[in-house]
Protein backbone atom coordinates (compact mmCIF):
# COMPACT_ATOMS: atom_id res chain seq x y z
CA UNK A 1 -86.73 -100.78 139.62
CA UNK A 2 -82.88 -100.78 139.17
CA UNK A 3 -83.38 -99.45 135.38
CA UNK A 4 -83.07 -102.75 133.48
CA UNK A 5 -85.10 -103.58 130.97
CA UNK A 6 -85.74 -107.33 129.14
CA UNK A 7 -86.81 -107.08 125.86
CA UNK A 8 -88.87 -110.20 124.05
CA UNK A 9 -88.56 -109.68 120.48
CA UNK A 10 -90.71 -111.96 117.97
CA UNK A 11 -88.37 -114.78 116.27
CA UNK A 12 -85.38 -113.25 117.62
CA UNK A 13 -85.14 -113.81 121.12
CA UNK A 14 -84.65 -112.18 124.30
CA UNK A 15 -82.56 -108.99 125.02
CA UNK A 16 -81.13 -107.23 127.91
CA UNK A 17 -79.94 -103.84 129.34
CA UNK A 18 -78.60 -102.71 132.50
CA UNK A 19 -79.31 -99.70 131.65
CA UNK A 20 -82.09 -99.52 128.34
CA UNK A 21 -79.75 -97.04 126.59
CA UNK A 22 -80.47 -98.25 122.37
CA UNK A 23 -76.66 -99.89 122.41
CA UNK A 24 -76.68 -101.46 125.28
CA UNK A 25 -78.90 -104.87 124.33
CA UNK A 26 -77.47 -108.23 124.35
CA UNK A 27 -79.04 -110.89 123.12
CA UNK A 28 -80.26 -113.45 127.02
CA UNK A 29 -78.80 -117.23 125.41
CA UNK A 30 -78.28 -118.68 128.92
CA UNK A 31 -80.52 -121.74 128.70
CA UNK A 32 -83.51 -120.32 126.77
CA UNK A 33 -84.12 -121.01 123.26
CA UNK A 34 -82.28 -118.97 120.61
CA UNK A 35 -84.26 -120.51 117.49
CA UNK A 36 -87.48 -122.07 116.53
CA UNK A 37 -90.19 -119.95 118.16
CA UNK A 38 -92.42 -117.21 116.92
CA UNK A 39 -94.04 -115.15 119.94
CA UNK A 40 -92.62 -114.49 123.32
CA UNK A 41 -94.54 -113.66 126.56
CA UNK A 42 -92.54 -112.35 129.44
CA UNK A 43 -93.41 -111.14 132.84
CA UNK A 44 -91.87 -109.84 136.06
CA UNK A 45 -93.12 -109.85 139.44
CA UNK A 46 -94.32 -106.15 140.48
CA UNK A 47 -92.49 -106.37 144.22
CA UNK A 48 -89.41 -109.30 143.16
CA UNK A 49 -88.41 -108.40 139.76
CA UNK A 50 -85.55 -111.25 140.11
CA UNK A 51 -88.46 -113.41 139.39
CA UNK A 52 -88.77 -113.44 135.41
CA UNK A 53 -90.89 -115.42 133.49
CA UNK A 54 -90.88 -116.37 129.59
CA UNK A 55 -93.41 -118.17 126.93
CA UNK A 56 -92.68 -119.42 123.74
CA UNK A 57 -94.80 -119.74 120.62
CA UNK A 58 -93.95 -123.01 118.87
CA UNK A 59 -95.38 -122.51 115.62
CA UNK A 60 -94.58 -125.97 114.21
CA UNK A 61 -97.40 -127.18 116.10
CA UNK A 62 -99.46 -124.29 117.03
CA UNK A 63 -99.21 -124.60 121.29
CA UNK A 64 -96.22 -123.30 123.43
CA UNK A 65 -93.04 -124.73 122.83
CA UNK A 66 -91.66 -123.74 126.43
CA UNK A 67 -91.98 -122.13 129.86
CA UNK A 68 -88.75 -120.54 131.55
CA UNK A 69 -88.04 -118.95 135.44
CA UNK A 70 -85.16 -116.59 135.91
CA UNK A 71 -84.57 -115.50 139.76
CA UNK A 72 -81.82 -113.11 138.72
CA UNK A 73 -83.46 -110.85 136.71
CA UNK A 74 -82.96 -112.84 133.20
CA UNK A 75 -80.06 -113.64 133.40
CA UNK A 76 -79.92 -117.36 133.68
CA UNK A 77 -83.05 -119.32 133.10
CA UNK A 78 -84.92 -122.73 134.37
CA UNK A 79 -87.06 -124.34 131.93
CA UNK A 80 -90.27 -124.89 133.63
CA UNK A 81 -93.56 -127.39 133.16
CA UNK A 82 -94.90 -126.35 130.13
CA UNK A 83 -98.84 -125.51 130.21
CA UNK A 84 -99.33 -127.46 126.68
CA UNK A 85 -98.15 -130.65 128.24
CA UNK A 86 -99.75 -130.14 131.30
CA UNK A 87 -103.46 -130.53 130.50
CA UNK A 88 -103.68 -126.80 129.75
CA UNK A 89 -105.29 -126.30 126.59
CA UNK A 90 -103.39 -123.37 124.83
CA UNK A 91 -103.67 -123.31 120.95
CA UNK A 92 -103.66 -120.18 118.82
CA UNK A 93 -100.57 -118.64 120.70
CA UNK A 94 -99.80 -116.05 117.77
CA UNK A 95 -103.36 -114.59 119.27
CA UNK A 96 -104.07 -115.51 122.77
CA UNK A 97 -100.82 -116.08 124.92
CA UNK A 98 -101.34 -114.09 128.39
CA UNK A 99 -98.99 -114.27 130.77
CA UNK A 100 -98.44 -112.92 134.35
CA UNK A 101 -96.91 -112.62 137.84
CA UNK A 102 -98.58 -111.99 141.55
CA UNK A 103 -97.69 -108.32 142.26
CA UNK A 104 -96.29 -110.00 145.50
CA UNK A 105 -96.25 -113.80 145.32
CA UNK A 106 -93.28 -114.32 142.14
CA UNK A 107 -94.00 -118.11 142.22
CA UNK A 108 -97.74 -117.74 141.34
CA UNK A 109 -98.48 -116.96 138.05
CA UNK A 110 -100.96 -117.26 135.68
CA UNK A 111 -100.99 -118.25 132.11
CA UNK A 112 -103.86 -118.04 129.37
CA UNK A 113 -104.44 -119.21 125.72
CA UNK A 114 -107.86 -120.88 125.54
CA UNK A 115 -107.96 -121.85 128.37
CA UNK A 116 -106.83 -120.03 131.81
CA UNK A 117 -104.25 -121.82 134.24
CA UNK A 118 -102.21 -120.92 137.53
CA UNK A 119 -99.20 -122.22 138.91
CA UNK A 120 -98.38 -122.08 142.62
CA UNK A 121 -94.91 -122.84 142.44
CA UNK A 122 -93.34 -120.62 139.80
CA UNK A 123 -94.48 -123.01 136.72
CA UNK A 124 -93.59 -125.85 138.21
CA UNK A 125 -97.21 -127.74 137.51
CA UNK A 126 -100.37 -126.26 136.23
CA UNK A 127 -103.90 -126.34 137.90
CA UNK A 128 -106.91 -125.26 135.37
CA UNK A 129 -109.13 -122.42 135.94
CA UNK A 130 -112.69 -121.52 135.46
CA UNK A 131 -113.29 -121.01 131.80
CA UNK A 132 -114.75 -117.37 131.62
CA UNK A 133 -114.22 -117.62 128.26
CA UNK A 134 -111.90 -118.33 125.58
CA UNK A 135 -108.87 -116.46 124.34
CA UNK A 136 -107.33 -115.12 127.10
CA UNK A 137 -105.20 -111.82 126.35
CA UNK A 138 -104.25 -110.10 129.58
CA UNK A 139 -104.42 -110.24 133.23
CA UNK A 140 -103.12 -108.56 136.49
CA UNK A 141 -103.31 -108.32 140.17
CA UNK A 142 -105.73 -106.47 142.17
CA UNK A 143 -104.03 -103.66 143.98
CA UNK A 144 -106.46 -103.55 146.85
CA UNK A 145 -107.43 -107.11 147.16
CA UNK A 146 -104.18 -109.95 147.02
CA UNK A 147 -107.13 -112.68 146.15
CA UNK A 148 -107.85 -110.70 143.07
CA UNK A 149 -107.28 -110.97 139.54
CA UNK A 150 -108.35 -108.82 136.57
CA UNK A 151 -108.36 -110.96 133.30
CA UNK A 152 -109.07 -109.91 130.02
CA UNK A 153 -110.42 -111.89 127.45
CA UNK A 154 -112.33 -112.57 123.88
CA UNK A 155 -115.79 -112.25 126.08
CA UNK A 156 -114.43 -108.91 127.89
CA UNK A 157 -113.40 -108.34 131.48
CA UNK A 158 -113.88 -110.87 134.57
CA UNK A 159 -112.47 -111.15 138.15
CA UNK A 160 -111.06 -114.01 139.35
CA UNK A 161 -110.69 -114.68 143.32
CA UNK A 162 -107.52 -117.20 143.90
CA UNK A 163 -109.07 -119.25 146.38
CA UNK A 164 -111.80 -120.20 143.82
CA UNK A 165 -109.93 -119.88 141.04
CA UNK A 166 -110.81 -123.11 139.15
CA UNK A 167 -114.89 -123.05 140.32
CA UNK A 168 -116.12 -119.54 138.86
CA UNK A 169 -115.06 -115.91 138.01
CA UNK A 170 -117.16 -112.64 138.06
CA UNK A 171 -118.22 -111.17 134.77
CA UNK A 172 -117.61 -107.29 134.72
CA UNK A 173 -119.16 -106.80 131.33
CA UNK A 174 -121.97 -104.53 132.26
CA UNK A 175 -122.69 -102.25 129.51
CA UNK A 176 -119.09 -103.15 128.01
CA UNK A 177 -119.10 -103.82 124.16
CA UNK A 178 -116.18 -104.95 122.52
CA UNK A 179 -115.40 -105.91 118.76
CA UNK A 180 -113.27 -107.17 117.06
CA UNK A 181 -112.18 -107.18 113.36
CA UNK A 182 -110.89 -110.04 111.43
CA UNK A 183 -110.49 -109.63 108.17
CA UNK A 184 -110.58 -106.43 106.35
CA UNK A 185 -109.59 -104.65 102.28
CA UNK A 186 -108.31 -102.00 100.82
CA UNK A 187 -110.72 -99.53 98.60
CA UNK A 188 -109.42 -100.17 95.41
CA UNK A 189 -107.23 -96.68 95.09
CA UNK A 190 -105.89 -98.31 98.49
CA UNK A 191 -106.60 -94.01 99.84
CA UNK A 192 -109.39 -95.62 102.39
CA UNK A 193 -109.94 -98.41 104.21
C-alpha cells in the first residue's frame, strides 16, 4: 500500500524498493540467506503488509532450506520453523512451493509442497492439513468467508475451511479439466512445436 515492492529473484536473493522505480533495488541481506538456494516464495499479508514471509529452495537436498518473518516490511528478518523439519513433507520445491498469508490474520499462513501445512503463529510450528492432493501451487483467502481458503493444486481447485483444516477439504473440480505437459520437442526445422 505505501508503494514498496519486494522482489524474490531465483539464486539471487531478495530485493527492495521504496518506491519500485528500475534503480531503486537493493539487494534485503539482513539475516536471510544471500547464497545457496534456488527458488524463493514470498508473501505479504493483504491488511498488515509489515508481515512478510520468505521460502527457500535448497536444492542440495531437494526440500526447503529455510522459512523467514519480517514485521517491517522486509527489512529485517526472523528465521522461522522450517516446514521440512517439521513433519511437513515438501519435496520437489523447484515445482510445488506455495506459499501464503491470511488476508487479515499475518501470523497464519499456509505453506504447500506435497503436502499442505498451516501455521498459527507466523511459522513458528507447523500443523498438517488434509491432503487434497499433491503438489500444491497456490492458495488464498476467501474474501467473503475468513474460514476460507482457495488452494490450487496438481488435482485442481479445493476449499479448505480453517477450523477443519487438517480433517477434509471441498473439491471444486466440477467439470474442470486441467493438463499438464511434461516433456515436449522441437519439429526438426525447430519452425513448430
Amino acid at each position: 500500500p505505501d508503494g514498496s515492492v519486494l522482489a524474490a529473484i531465483h539464486s539471487l536473493g531478495i530485493y527492495y524498493s521504496s518506491n519500485g522505480d528500475p534503480a531503486s533495488f537493493t539487494e534485503v541481506t539482513s539475516g536471510i540467506p544471500t547464497s545457496g538456494f534456488q527458488r524463493i516464495q514470498t508473501a505479504s499479508c493483504k491488511t498488515n503488509p509489515n508481515y512478510v514471509y520468505a521460502m527457500y529452495e535448497n536444492p542440495a537436498s531437494d526440500a526447503i532450506l529455510s522459512f523467514w518473518q519480517s514485521t517491517d516490511q522486509g527489512v529485517s528478518w526472523t528465521e522461522k520453523v522450517n516446514p521440512s523439519n517439521d513433519g511437513i513433507n515438501m519435496p520437489y520445491p523447484w515445482y510445488c512451493m506455495m506459499l501464503f498469508v491470511d488476508d487479515n490474520l499475518p501470523q497464519q499462513v499456509i505453506v504447500g509442497g506435497v503436502e499442505i501445512a498451516v501455521s498459527f503463529n507466523g511459522g513458528g510450528g507447523w500443523v498438517q492439513g488434509w491432503n487434497s492432493h499433491a503438489d500444491y501451487h497456490v492458495g488464498f483467502s476467501d474474501p467473503l468467508n475468513p474460514d476460507y481458503y482457495y488452494i490450487g493444486n496438481d488435482g485442481g481447485v479445493h476449499r479448505y475451511d480453517i477450523n477443519y483444516f487438517s480433517a477434509t477439504s471441498y473439491e471444486l473440480n466440477d467439470g474442470y479439466n486441467v493438463t499438464q505437459f511434461y516433456a515436449g520437442c522441437f519439429f526438426p526445422d525447430s519452425l513448430r512445436f
